[in-house]
Protein backbone atom coordinates (compact mmCIF):
# COMPACT_ATOMS: atom_id res chain seq x y z
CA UNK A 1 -30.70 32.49 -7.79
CA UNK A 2 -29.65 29.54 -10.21
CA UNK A 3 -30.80 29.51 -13.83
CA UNK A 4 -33.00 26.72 -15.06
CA UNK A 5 -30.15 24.60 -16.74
CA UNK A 6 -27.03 25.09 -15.68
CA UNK A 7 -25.74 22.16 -12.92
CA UNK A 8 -24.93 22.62 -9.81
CA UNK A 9 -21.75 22.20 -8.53
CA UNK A 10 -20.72 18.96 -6.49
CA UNK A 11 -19.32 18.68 -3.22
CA UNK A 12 -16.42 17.14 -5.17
CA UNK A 13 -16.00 19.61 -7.93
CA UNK A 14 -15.61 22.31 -5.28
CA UNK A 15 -13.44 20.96 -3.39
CA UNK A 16 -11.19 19.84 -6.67
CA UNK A 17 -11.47 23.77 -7.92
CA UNK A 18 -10.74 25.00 -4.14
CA UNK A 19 -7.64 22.89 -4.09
CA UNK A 20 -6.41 23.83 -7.45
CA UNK A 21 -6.86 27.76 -6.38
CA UNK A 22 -4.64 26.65 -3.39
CA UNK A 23 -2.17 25.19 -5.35
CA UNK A 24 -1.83 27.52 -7.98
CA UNK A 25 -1.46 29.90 -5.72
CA UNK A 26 1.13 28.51 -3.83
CA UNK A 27 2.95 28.43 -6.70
CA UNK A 28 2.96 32.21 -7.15
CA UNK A 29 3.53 32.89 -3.35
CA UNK A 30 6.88 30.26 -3.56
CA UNK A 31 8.09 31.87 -6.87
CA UNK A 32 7.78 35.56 -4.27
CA UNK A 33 9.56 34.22 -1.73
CA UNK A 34 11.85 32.23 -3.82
CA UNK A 35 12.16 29.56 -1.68
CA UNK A 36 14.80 26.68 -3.60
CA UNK A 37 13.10 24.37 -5.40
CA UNK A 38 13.12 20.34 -5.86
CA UNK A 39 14.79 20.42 -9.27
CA UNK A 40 16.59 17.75 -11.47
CA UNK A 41 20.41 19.33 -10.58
CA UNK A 42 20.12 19.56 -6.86
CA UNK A 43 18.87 17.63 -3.46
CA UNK A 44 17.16 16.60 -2.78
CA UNK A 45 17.07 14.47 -6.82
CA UNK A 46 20.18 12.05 -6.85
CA UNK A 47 21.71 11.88 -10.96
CA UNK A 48 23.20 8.85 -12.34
CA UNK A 49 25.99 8.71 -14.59
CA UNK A 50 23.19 7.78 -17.18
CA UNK A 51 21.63 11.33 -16.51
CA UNK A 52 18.15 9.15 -15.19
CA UNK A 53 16.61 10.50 -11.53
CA UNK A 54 15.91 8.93 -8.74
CA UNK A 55 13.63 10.28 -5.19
CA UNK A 56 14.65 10.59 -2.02
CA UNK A 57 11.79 10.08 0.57
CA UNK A 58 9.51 12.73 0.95
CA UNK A 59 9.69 15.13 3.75
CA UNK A 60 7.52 14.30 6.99
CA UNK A 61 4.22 14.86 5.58
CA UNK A 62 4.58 14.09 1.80
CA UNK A 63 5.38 10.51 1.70
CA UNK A 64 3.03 10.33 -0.60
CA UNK A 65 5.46 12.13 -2.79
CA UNK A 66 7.59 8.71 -3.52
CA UNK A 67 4.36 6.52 -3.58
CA UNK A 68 3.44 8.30 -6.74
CA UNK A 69 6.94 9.02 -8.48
CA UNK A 70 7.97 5.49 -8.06
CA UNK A 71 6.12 4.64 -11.17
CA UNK A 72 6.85 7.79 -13.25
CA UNK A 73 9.18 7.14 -16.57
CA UNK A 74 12.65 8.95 -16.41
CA UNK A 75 11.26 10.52 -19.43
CA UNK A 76 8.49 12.22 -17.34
CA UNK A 77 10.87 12.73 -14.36
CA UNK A 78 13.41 15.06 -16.02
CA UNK A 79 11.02 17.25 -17.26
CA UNK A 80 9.39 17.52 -13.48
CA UNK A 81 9.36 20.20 -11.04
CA UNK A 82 7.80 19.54 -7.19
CA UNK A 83 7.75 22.92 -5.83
CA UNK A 84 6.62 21.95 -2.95
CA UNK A 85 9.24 18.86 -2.89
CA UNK A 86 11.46 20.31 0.18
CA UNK A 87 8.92 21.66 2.33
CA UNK A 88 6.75 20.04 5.32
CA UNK A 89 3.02 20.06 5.10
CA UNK A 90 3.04 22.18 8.44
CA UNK A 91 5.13 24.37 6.65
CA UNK A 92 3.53 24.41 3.82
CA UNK A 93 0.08 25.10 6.11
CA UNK A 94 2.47 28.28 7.72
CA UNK A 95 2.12 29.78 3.94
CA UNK A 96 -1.60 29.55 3.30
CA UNK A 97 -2.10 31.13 7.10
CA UNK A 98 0.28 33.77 6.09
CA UNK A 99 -1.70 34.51 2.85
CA UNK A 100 -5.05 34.03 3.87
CA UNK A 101 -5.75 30.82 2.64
CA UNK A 102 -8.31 29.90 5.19
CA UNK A 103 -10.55 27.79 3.07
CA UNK A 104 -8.09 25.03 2.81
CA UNK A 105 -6.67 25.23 6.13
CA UNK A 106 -9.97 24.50 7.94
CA UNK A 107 -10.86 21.24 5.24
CA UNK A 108 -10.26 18.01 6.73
CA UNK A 109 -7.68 15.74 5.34
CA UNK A 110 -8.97 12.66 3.33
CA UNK A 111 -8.07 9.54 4.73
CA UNK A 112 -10.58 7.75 2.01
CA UNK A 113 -10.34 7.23 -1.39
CA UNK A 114 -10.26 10.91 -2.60
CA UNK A 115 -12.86 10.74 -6.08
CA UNK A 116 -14.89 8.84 -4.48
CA UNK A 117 -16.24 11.83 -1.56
CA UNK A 118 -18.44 11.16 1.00
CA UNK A 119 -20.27 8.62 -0.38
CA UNK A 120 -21.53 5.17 0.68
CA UNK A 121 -17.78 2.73 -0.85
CA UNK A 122 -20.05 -0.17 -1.02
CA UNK A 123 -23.37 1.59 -3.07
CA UNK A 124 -20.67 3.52 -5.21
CA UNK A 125 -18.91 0.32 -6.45
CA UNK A 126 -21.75 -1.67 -6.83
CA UNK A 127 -23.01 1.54 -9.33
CA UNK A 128 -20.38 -0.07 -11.70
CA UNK A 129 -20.11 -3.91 -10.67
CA UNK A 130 -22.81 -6.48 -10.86
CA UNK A 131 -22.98 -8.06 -6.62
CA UNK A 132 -21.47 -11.55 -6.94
CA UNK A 133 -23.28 -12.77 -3.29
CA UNK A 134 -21.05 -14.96 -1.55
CA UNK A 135 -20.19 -16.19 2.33
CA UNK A 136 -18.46 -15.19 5.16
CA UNK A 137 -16.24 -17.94 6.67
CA UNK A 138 -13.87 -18.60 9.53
CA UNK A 139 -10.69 -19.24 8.92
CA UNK A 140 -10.56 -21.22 12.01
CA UNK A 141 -13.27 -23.99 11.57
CA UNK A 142 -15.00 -23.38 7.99
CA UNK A 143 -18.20 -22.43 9.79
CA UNK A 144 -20.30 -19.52 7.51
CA UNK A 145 -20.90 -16.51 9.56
CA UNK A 146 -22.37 -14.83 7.00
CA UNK A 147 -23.11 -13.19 3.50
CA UNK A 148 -21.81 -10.65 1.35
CA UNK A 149 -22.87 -9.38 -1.95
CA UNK A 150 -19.33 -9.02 -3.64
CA UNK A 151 -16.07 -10.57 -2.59
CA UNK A 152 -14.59 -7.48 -4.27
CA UNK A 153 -15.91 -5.00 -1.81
CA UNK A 154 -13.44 -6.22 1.16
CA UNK A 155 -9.68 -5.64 1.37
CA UNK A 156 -7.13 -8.03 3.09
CA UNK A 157 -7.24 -6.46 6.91
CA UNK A 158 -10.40 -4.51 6.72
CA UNK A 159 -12.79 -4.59 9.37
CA UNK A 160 -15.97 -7.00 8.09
CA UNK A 161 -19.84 -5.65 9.00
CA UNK A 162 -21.41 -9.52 9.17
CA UNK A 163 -24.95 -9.29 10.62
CA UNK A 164 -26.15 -10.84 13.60
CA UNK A 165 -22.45 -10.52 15.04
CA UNK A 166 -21.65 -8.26 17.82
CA UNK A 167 -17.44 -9.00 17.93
CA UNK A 168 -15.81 -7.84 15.26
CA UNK A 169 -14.16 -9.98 12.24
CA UNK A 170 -11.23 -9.30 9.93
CA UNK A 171 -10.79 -10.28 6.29
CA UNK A 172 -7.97 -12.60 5.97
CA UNK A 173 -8.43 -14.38 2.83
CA UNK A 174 -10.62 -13.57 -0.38
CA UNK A 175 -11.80 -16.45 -3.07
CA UNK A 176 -12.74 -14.42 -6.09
CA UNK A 177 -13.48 -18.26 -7.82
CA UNK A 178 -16.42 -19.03 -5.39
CA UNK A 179 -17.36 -15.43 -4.08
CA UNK A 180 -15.93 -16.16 -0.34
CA UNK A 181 -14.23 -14.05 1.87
CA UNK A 182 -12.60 -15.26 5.53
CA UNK A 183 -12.51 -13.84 8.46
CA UNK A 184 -10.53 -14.18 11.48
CA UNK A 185 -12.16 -13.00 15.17
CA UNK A 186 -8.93 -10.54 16.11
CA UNK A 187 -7.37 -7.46 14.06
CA UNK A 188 -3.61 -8.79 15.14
CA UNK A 189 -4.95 -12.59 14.33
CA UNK A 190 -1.92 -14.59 12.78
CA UNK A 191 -3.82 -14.94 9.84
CA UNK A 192 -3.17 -11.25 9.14
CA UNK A 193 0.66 -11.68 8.91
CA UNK A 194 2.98 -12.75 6.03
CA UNK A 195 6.14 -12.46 5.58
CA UNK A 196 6.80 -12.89 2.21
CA UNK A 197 5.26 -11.82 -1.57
CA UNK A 198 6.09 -11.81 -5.28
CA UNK A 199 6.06 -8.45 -7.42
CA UNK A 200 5.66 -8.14 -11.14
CA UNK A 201 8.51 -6.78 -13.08
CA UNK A 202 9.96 -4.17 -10.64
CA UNK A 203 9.61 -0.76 -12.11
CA UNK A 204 13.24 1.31 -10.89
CA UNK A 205 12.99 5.12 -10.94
CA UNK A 206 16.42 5.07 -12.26
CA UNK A 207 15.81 2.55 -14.59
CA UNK A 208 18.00 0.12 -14.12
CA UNK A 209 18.54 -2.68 -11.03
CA UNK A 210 21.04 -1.41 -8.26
CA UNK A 211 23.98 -2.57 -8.90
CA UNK A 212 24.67 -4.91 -5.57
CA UNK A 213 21.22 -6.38 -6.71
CA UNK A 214 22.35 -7.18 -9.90
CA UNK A 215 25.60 -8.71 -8.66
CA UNK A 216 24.83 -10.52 -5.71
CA UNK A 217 20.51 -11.35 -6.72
CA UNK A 218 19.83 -9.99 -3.08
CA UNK A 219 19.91 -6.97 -1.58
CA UNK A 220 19.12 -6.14 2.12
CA UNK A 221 16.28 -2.89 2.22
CA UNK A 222 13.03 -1.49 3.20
CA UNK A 223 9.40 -1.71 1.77
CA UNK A 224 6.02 -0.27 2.39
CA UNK A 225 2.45 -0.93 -0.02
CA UNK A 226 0.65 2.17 2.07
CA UNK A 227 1.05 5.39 2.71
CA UNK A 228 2.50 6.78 5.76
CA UNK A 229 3.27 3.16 7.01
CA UNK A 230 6.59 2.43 8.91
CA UNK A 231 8.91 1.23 6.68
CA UNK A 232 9.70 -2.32 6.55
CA UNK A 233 13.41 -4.19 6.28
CA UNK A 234 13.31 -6.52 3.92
CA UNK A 235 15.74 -8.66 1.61
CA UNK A 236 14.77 -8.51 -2.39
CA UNK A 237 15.85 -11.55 -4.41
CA UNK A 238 15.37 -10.57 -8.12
CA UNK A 239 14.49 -13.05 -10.43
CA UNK A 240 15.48 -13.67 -14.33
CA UNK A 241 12.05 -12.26 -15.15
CA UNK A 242 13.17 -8.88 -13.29
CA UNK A 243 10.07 -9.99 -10.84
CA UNK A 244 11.77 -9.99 -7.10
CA UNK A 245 10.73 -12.11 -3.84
CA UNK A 246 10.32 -9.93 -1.02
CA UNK A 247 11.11 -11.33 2.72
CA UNK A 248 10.20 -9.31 5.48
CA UNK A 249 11.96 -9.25 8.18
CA UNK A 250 9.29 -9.06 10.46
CA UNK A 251 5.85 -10.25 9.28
CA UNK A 252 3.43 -7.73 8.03
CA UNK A 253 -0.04 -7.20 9.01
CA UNK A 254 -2.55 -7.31 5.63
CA UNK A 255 -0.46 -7.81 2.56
CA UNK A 256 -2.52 -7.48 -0.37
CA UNK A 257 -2.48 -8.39 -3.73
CA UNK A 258 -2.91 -5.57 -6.54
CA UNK A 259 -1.32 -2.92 -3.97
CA UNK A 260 2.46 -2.17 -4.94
CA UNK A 261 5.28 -2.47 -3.14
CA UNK A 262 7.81 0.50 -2.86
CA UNK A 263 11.40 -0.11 -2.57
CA UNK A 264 13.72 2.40 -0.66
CA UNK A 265 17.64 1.84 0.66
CA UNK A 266 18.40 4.61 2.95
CA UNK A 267 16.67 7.51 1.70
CA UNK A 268 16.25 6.93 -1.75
CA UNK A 269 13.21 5.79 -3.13
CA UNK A 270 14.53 2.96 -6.18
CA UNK A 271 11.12 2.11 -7.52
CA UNK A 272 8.17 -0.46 -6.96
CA UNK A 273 6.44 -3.78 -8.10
CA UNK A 274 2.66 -4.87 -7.85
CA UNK A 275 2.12 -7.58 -5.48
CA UNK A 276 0.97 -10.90 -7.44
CA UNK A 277 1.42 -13.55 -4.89
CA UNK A 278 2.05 -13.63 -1.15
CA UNK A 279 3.44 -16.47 0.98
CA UNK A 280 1.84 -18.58 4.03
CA UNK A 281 0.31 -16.35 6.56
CA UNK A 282 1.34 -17.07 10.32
CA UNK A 283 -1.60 -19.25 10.93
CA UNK A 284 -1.31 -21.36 8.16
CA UNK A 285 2.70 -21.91 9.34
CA UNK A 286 1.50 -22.48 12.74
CA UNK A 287 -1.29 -25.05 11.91
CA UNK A 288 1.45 -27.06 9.46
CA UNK A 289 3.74 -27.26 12.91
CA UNK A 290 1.17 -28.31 14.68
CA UNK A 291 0.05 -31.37 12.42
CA UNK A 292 3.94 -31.92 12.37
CA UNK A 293 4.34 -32.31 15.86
CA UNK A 294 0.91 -34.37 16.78
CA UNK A 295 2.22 -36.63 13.97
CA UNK A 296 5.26 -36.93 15.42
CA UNK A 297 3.96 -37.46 18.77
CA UNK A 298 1.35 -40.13 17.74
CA UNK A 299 4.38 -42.29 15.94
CA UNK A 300 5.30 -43.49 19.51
CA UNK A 301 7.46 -46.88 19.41
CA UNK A 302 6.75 -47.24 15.65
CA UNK A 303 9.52 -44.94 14.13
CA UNK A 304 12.66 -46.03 12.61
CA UNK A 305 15.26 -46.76 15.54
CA UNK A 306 12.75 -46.69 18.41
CA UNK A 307 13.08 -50.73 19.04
CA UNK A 308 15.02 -52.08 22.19
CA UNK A 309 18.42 -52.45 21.16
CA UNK A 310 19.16 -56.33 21.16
């Protein structure tokens, strides 16, 4: 029986406490079987002659790994140990089966934002921000589908609940000025894809530019801005400001400001920039050719050279 007085423990907490019993003990069962560990003077960490540290991707199963690293200070880096650096997370799973460690076996991986729980995203955030109403819009024709109650609740891609509508709509666009968010009818709509973006000032794990970036202001590599996506080839032109233009090679579905982009050539992981700006989508690309070729069209017998030749 509780006493009067003393709070009861969250969802949350538990699950934070029955992780960090996992981990911790981990820890000891790795040091047991003394398994080699991800340390500053062997692989899978690549040295520099300026002694700095770089990542290579993480193993199938910890990408995440690199999409947290990639902003850690060389001064943090070489005083870091990943224990569980060179190991898969089935592998990893194989321990805490061995040992007994049923209670974190049978938990379901979070595919949410992890402090937030199970709890409603929209009621949580607008806890802690005032709701800016606003509309729902086509990108197509203007037309308002809709209203919200914060433009800040949607993400570029993400799936939009507009009442009264049975088909679904995506959010392509977001005007934090006005409070409006766009939609497009189709979760592969053109609207979706870009192809290029700015960063801020890159952040590089080993502190420094790559050299063939430095030397020749491009560099041919791959990018991703969320976990466990495919990784993307990509040329990076870097800028006097040490921001760098990123050009897909292929256009990407949902780019979105405020997420970072992570750099990797082969399989190191060089670093990352926060997306400021992003290029044309698809649609807007496709609507400019358009008005290019009706206007060409409609010149007829009135352009430059199109009189009979006396």
């Amino acid at each position: 029986m509780r006493k009067e007085g003393l709070p009861t423990p969250t969802s949350s907490a538990t699950s934070t406490s029955n992780s960090a019993v996992f981990f911790i003990t981990l820890w000891i069962i790795l040091e047991q079987m003394q398994l080699p560990q991800v340390t500053m003077h062997g692989h899978p960490w690549r040295m520099r002659k300026s002694f700095s540290r770089s990542t290579l991707r993480g193993q199938k199963g910890f990408s995440e790994i690199d999409l947290k690293s990639e902003i850690v200070s060389q001064e943090a880096l070489r005083r870091t140990l990943f224990p569980l650096g060179g190991l898969t997370k089935d592998f990893v799973k194989k321990i805490a089966a061995e040992n007994r460690l049923h209670h974190v076996l049978q938990k379901k991986e979070s595919m949410g934002i992890c402090f937030v729980g199970k709890r409603n995203f929209e009621k949580f955030i607008l806890q802690y921000l005032q709701p800016q109403p606003g509309k729902f819009i086509s990108i197509e024709d203007n037309k308002v589908l809709g209203t919200h109650k914060g433009w800040f609740l949607y993400t570029l891609g993400q799936r939009a609940k507009i009442g009264g509508l049975r088909e679904p709509w995506y959010v392509v666009e977001k005007d934090g000025t006005k409070g409006d968010v766009f939609v497009a009818p189709q979760t592969d709509h053109p609207a979706l894809y870009r192809d290029l973006l700015r960063t801020n000032r890159v952040h590089w794990i080993a502190e420094e530019p790559p050299s063939a970036l430095v030397r020749d202001k491009m560099m041919e590599c791959h990018f991703r801005f969320r976990h466990q996506m495919a990784l993307v080839p990509c040329v990076l032109t870097l800028n006097q400001d040490g921001t760098v233009w990123v050009t897909a090679v292929k256009a990407v579905r949902a780019l979105t400001p405020g997420q970072f982009a992570v750099f990797y050539k082969g399989e190191e992981c060089l670093g990352s920039g926060k997306i400021l700006r992003l290029g044309p989508s698809a649609y807007t690309l496709q609507k400019g050719r358009s008005k290019s070729r009706v206007a060409t069209e409609g010149s007829g017998g009135d352009g430059p050279g199109s009189a009979p030749v006396p």
